[in-house]
N, C-alpha and C. Protein backbone atom coordinates (compact mmCIF):
# COMPACT_ATOMS: atom_id res chain seq x y z
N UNK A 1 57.15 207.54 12.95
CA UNK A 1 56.68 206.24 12.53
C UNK A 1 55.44 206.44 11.64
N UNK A 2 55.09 205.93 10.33
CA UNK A 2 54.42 205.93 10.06
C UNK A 2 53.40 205.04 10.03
N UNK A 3 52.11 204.78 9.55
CA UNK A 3 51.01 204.10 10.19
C UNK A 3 51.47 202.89 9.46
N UNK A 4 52.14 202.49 8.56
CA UNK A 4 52.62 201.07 7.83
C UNK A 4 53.41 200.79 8.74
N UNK A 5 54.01 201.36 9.43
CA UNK A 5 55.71 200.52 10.35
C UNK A 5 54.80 200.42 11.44
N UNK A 6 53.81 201.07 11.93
CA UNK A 6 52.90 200.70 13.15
C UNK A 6 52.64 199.80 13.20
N UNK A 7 51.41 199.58 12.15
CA UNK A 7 50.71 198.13 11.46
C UNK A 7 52.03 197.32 11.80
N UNK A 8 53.14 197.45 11.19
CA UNK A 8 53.88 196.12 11.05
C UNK A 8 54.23 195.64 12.35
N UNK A 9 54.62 197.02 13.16
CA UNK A 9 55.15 196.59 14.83
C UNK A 9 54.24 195.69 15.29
N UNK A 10 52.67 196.13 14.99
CA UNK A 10 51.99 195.40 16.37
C UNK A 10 51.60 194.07 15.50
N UNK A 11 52.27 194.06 13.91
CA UNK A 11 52.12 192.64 13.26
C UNK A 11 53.26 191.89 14.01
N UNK A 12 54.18 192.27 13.82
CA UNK A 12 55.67 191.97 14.95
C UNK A 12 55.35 191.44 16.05
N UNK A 13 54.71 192.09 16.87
CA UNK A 13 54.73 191.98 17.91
C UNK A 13 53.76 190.70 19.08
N UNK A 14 52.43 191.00 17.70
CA UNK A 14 51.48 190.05 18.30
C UNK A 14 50.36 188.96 17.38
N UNK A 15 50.98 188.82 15.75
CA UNK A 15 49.81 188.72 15.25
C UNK A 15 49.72 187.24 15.63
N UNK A 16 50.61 186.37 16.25
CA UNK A 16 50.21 184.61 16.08
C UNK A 16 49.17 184.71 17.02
N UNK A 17 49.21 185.76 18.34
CA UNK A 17 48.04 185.28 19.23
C UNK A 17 46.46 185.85 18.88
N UNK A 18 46.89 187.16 17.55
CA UNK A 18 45.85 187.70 17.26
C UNK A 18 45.46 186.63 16.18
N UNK A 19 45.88 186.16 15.72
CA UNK A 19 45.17 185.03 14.04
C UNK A 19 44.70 183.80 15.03
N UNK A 20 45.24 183.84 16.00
CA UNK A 20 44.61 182.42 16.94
C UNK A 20 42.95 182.92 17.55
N UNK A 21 43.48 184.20 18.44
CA UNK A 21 42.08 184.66 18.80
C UNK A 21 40.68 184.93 17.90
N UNK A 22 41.18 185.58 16.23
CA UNK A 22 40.05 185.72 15.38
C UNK A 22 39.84 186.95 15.15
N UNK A 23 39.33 187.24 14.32
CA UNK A 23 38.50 188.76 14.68
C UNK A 23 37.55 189.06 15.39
N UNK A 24 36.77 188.12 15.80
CA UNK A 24 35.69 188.28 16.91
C UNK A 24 36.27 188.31 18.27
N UNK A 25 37.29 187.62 18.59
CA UNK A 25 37.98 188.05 19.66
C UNK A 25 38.49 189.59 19.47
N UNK A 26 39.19 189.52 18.44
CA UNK A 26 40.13 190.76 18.93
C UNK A 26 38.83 192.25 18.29
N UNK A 27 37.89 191.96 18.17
CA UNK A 27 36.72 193.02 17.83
C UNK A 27 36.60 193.53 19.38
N UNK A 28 36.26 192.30 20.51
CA UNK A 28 36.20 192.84 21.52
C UNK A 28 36.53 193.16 22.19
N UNK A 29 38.14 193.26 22.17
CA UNK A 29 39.19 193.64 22.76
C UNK A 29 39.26 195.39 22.47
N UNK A 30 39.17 195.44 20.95
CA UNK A 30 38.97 196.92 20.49
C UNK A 30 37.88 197.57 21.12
N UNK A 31 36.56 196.77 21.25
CA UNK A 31 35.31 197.85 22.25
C UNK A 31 35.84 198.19 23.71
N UNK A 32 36.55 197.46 24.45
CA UNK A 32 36.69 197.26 25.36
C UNK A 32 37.73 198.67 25.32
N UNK A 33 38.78 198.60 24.49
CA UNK A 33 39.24 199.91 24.99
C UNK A 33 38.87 200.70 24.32
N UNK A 34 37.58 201.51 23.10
CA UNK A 34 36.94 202.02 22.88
C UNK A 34 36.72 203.04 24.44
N UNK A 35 35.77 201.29 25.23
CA UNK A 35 35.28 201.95 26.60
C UNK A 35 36.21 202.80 27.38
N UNK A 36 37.39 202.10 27.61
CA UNK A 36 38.43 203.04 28.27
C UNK A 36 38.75 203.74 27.73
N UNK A 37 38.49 204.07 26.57
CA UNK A 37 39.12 205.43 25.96
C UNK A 37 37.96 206.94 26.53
N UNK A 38 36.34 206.27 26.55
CA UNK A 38 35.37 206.89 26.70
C UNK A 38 35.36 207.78 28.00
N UNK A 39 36.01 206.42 28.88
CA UNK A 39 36.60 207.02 30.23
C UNK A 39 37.03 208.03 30.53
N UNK A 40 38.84 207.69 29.81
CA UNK A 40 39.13 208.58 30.49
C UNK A 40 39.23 210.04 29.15
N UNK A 41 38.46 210.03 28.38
CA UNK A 41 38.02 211.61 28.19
C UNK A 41 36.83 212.06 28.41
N UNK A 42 35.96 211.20 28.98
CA UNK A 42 35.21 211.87 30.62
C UNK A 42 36.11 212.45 31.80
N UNK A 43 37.00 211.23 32.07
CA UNK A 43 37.79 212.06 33.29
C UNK A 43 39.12 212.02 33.85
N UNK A 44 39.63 211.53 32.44
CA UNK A 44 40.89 210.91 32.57
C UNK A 44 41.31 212.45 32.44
N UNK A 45 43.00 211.85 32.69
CA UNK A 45 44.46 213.00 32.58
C UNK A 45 44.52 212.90 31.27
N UNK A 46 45.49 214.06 30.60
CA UNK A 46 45.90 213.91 29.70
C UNK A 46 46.66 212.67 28.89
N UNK A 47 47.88 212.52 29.93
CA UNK A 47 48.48 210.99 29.84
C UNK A 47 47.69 210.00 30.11
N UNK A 48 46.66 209.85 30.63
CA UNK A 48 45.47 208.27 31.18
C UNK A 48 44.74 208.46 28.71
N UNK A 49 44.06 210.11 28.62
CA UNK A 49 43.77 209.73 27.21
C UNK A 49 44.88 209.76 25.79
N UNK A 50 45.94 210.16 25.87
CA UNK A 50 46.64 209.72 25.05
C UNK A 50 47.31 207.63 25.16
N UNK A 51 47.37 207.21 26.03
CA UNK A 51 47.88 206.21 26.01
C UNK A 51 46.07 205.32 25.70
N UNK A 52 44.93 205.76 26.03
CA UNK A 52 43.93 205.33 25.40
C UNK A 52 43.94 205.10 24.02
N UNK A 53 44.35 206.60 23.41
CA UNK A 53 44.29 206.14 22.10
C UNK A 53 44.87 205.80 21.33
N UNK A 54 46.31 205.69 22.09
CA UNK A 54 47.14 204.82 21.78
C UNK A 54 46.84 203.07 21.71
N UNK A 55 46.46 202.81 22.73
CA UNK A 55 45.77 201.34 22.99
C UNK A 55 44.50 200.99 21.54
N UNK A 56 43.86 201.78 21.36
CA UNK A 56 42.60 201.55 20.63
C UNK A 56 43.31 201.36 18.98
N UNK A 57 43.84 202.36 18.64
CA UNK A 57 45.04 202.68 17.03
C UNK A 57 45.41 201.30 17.16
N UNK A 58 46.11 200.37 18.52
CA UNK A 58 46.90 199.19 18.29
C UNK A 58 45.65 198.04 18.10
N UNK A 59 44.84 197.87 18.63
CA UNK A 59 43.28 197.10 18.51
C UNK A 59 43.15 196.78 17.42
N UNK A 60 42.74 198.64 16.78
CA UNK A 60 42.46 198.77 15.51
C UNK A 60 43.93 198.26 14.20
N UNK A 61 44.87 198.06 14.35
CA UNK A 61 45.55 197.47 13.50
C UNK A 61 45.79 196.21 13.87
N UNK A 62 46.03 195.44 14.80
CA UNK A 62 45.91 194.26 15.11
C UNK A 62 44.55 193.84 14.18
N UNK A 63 43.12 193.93 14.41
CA UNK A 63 42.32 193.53 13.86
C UNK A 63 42.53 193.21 12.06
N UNK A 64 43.05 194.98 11.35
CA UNK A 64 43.44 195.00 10.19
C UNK A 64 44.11 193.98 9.62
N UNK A 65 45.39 193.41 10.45
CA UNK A 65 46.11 192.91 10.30
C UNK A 65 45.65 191.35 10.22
N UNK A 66 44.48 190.79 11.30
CA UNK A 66 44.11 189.23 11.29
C UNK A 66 43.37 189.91 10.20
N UNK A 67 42.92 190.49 9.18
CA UNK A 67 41.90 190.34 7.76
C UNK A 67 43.00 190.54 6.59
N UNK A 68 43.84 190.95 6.90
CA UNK A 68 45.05 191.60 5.80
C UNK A 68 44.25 192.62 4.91
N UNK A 69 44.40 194.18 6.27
CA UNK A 69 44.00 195.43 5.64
C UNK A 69 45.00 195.88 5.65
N UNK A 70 45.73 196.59 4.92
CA UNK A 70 47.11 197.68 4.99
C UNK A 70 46.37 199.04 5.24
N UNK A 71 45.81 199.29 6.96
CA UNK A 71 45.77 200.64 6.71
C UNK A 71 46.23 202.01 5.93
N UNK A 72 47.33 201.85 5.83
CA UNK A 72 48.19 203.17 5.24
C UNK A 72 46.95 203.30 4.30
N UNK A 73 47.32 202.41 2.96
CA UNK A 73 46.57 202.03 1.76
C UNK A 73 45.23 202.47 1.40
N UNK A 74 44.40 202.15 2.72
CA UNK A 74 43.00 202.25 2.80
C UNK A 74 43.09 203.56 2.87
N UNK A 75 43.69 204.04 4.29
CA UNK A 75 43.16 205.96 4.61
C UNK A 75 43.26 206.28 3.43
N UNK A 76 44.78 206.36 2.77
CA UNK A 76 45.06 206.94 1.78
C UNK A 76 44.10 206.37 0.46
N UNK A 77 43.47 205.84 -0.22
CA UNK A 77 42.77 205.26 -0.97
C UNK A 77 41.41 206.13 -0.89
N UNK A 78 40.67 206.14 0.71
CA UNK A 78 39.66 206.91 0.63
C UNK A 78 39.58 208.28 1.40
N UNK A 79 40.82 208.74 2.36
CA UNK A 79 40.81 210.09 2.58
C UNK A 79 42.03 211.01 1.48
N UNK A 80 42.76 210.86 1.33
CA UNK A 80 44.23 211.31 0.61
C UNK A 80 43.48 212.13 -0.34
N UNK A 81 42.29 212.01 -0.73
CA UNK A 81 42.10 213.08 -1.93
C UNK A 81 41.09 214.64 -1.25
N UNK A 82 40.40 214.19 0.08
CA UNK A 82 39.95 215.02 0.04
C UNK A 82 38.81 213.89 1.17
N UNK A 83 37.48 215.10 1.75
CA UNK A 83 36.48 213.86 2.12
C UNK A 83 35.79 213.28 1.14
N UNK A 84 35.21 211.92 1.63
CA UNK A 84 34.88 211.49 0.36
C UNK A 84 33.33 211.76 0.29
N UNK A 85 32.82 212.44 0.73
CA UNK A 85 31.38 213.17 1.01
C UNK A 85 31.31 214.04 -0.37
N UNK A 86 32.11 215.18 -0.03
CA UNK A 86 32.09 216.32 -1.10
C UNK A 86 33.39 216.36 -1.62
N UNK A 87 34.50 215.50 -1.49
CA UNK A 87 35.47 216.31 -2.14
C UNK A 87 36.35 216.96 -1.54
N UNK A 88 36.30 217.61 -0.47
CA UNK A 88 36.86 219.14 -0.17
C UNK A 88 38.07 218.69 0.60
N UNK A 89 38.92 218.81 0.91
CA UNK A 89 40.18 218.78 1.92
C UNK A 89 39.29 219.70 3.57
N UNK A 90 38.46 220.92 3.03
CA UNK A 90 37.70 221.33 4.96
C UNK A 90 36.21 220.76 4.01
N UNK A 91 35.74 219.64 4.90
CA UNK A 91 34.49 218.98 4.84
C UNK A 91 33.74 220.37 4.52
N UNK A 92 32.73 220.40 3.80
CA UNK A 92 31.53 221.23 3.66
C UNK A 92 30.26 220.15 3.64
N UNK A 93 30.16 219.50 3.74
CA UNK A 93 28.75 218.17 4.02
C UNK A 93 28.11 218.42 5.06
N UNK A 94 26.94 218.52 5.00
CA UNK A 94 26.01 219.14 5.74
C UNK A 94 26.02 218.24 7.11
N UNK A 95 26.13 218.99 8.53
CA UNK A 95 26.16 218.38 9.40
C UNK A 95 25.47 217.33 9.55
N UNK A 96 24.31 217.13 8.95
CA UNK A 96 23.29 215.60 9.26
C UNK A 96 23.33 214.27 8.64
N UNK A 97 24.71 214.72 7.51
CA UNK A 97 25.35 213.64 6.87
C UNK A 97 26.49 213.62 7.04
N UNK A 98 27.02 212.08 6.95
CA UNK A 98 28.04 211.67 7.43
C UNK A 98 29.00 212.08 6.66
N UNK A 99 31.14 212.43 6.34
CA UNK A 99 31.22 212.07 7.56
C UNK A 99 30.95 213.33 8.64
């Protein structure tokens, strides 16, 4: 699956209750499992943090989706060439700058 058919599933799947809730709703829905994600790779199982970040990826496109971002578009727009720091495909940017 790629990250456009993702986007679209969880557009599929949920966007009337996400365009009702807002982005300020669904912002906090994304911290919230941020937190559980924080969890459980403090002390979660393997399966407790993959389905975390599974949960958070869906947050994070739900949100995209109530602003009409086409992730794919974006990564690819500002990672696809390289970082956008220096350029490089292996980051060389000095650890005290982002990313």
């Amino acid at each position: 699956m790629t990250l456009r058919e993702f986007q679209q599933l969880i557009r599929t799947m949920y966007h009337d209750k996400d365009a009702s809730r807002g982005v300020e709703g669904t912002f906090m829905w994304l911290t919230e499992e941020i937190g559980e994600l924080a969890t459980a790779l403090r002390s979660g199982t393997h399966e407790e943090r993959s389905l975390e970040f599974a949960d958070v990826l869906a947050w994070l496109a739900t949100i995209a989706n109530v602003v009409e971002v086409d992730l794919e578009e974006a990564v690819a727009r500002k990672y696809g060439t390289g970082c956008p720091g220096c350029s490089q495909l292996a980051c060389i940017c000095p650890d005290a700058e982002k990313p």
